[in-house]
Protein backbone atom coordinates (compact mmCIF):
# COMPACT_ATOMS: atom_id res chain seq x y z
CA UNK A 1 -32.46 -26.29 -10.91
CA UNK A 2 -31.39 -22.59 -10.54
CA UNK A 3 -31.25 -20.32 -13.17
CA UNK A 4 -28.45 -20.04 -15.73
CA UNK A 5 -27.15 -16.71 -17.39
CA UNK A 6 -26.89 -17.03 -20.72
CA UNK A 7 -24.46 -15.49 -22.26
CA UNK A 8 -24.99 -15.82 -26.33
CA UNK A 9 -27.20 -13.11 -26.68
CA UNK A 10 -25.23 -10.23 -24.70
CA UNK A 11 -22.86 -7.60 -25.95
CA UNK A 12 -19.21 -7.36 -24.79
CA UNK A 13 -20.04 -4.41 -22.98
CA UNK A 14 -23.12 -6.43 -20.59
CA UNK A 15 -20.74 -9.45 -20.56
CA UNK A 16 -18.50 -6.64 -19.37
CA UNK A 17 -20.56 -5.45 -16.55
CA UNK A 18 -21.73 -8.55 -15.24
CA UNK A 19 -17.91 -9.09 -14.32
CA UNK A 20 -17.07 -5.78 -12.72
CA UNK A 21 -20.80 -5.65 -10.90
CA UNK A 22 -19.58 -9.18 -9.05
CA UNK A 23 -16.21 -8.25 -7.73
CA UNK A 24 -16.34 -7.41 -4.09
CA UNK A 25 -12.65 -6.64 -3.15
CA UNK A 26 -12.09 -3.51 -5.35
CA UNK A 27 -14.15 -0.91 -5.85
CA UNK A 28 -14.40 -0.49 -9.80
CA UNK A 29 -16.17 2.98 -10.93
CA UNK A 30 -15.82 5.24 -14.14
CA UNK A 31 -15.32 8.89 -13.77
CA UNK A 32 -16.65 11.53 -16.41
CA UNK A 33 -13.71 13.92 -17.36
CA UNK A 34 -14.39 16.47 -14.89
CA UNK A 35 -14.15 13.31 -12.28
CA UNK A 36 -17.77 12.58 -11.50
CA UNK A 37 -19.06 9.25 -10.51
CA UNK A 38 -20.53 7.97 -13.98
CA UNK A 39 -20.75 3.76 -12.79
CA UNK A 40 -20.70 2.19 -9.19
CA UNK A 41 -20.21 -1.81 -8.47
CA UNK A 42 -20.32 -3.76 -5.37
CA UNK A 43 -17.09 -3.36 -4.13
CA UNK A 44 -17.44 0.52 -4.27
CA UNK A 45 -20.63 -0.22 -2.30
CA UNK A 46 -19.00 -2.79 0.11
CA UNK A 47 -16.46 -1.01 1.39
CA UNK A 48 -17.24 2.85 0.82
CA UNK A 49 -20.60 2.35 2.05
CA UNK A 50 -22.76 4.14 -0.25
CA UNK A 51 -25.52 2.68 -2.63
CA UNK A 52 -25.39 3.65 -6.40
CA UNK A 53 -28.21 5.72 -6.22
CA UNK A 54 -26.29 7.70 -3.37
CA UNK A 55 -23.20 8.47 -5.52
CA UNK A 56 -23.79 8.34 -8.96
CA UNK A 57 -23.38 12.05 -10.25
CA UNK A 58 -21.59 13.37 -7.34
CA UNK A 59 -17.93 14.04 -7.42
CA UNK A 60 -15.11 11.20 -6.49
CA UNK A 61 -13.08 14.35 -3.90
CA UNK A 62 -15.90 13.33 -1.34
CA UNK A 63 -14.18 10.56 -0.71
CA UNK A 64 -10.58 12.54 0.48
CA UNK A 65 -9.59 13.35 3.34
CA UNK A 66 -10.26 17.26 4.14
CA UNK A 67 -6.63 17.36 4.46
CA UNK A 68 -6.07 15.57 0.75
CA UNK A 69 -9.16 17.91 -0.41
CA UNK A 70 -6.98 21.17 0.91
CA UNK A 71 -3.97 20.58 -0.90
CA UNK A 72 -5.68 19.59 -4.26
CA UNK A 73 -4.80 16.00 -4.30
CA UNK A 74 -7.95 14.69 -6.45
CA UNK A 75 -7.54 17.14 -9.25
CA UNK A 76 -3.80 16.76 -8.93
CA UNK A 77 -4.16 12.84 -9.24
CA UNK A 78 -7.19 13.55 -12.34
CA UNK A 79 -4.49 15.77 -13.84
CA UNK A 80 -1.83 12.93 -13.57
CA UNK A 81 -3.57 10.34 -15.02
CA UNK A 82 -5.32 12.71 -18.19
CA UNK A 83 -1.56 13.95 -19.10
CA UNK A 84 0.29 10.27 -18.37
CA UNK A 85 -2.16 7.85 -19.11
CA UNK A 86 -2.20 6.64 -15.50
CA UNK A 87 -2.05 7.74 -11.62
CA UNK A 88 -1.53 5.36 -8.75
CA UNK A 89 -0.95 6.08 -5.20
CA UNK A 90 -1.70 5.16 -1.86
CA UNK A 91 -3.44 7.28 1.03
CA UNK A 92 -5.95 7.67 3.31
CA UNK A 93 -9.74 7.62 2.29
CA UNK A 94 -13.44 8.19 3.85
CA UNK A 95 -16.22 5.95 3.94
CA UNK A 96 -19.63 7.57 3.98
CA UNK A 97 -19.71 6.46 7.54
CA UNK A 98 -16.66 9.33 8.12
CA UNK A 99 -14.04 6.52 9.41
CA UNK A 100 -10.91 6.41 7.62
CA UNK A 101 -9.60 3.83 5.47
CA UNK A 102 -6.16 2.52 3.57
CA UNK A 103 -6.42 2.19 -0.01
CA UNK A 104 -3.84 1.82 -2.97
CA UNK A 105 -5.90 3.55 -5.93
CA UNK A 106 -5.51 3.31 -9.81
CA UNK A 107 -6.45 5.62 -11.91
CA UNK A 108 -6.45 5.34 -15.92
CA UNK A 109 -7.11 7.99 -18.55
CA UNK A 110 -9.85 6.63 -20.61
CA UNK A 111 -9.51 8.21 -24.37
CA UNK A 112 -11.47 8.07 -27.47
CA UNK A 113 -10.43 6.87 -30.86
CA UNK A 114 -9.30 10.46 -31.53
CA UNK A 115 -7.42 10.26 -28.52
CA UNK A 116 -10.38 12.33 -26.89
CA UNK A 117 -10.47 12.20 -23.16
CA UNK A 118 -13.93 10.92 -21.89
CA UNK A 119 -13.30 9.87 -18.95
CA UNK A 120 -11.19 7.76 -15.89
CA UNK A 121 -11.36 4.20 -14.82
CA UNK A 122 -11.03 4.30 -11.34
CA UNK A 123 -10.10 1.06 -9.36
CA UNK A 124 -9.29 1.22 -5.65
CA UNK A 125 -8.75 -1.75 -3.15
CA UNK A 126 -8.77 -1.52 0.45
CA UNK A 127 -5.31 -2.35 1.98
CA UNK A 128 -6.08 -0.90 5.58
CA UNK A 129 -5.30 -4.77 7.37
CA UNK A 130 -2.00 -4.58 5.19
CA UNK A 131 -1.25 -1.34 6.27
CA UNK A 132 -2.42 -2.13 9.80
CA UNK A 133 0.07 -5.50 9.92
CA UNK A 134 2.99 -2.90 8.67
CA UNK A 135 2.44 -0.53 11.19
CA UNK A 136 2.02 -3.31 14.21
CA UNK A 137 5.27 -4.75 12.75
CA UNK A 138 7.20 -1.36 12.82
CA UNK A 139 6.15 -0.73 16.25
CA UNK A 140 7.24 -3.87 17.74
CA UNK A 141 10.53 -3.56 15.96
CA UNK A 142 10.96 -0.22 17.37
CA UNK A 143 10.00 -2.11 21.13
CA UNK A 144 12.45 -4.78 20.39
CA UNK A 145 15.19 -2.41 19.38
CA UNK A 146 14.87 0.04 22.64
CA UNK A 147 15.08 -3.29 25.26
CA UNK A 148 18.24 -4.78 22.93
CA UNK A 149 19.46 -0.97 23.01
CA UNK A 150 18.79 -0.62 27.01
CA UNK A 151 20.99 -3.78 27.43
CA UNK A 152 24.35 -3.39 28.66
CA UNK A 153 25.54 -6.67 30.74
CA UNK A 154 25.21 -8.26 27.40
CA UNK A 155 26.66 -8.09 23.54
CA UNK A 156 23.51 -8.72 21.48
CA UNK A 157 24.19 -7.98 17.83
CA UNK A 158 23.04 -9.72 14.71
CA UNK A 159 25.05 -10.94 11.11
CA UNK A 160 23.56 -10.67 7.99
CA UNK A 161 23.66 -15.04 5.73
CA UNK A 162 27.61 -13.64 5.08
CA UNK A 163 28.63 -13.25 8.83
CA UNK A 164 28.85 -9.24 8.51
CA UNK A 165 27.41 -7.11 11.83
CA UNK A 166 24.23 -5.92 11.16
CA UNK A 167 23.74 -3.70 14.33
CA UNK A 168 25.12 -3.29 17.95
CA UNK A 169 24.37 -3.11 20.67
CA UNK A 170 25.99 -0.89 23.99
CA UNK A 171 26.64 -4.09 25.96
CA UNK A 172 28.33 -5.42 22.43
CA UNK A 173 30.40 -1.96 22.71
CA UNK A 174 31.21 -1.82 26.50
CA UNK A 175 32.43 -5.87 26.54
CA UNK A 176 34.47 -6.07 23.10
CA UNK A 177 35.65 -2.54 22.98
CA UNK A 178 33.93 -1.74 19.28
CA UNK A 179 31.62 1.05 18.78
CA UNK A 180 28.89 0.84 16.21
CA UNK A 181 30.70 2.76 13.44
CA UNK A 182 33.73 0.69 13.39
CA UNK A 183 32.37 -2.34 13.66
CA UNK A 184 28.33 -2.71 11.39
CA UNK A 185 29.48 -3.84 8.33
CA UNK A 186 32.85 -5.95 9.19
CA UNK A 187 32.80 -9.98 9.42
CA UNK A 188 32.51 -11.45 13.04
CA UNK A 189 35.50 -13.15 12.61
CA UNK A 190 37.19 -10.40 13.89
CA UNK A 191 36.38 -11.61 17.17
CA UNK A 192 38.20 -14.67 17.08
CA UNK A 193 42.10 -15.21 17.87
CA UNK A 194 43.60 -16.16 14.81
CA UNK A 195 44.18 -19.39 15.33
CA UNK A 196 40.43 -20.16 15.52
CA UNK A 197 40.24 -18.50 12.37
CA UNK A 198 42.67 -20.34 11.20
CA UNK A 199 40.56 -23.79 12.09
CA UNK A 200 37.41 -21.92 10.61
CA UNK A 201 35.95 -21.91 13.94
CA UNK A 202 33.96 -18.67 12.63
């Protein structure tokens, strides 16, 4: 039978750590004030690549870009989150490997009951496939748009759930007479004779 944890005889604080050492998806990690690594689970170690040992003590900039690192973005985001309680952002971040990475980052000013700042909570997931799916969606908008735009023997526009032109297209413009600007935004109705509209053929 395998072993059980027991739990009765451990503190809040190991009960704690027990649950931030098992999460894999986000890399959970405490910061001292001056934004050193102070704790290190295993989704810092999944997917930033280093061990505990390797990081502990060293400071969290090593993981911005030199770009990020030139314009002062980790002390900027430390600042943030010391004088509002909180910074959150999203950007581009380096696994010890050197490859680039998405993340959306959290991080929370951590204060004493004085109101003493001691440190950061720092929680950071990966969102590089997200990001990934966003730009391969952009992109093949952007395809589909030029070919409906390069498309001139035929009107291909599309209505918002209302009816209303959405967008239009040059062959829309050269065969019912309507450019863009006087017609995105108007009910396609427009195009019918009025006694269809009066049927409700639209």
């Amino acid at each position: 039978m395998a072993d059980r944890i027991d739990f009765t005889f451990q503190t809040d604080e190991q009960r704690f750590q027990l649950l931030v050492n098992s999460v894999t998806d986000y890399a959970i990690y405490m910061l001292d004030p001056d934004g050193r690594i102070a704790t290190w689970n295993a989704g810092a170690q999944r997917f930033k690549g280093y061990e505990a040992d390797e990081i502990i003590g060293q400071h969290f900039s090593r993981f911005f870009t030199p770009e990020d690192v030139a314009e002062g973005l980790p002390g900027k985001a430390l600042e943030i989150a010391a004088r509002e309680g909180r910074f959150e952002s999203e950007g581009r971040r380096l696994r010890k490997d050197g490859s680039r990475f998405w993340v959306h980052a959290i991080i929370d000013a951590i204060r004493s009951d004085t109101g003493d700042l001691i440190g950061f909570a720092k929680i950071t997931r990966d969102v590089t496939e997200r990001r990934e799916a966003e730009r391969e969606l952009y992109e093949s908008e952007q395809r589909f748009r030029m070919l409906v735009q390069g498309v001139r023997d035929y009107a291909i526009y599309m209505l918002d759930t209302e009816g209303r032109v959405t967008n239009w297209n040059p062959g829309a413009e050269a065969i019912k007479g309507y450019t863009a600007d006087e017609i995105v935004g108007r009910h396609f109705s427009l195009f019918y004779t009025e006694e269809d509209r009066a049927r409700g053929e639209p």
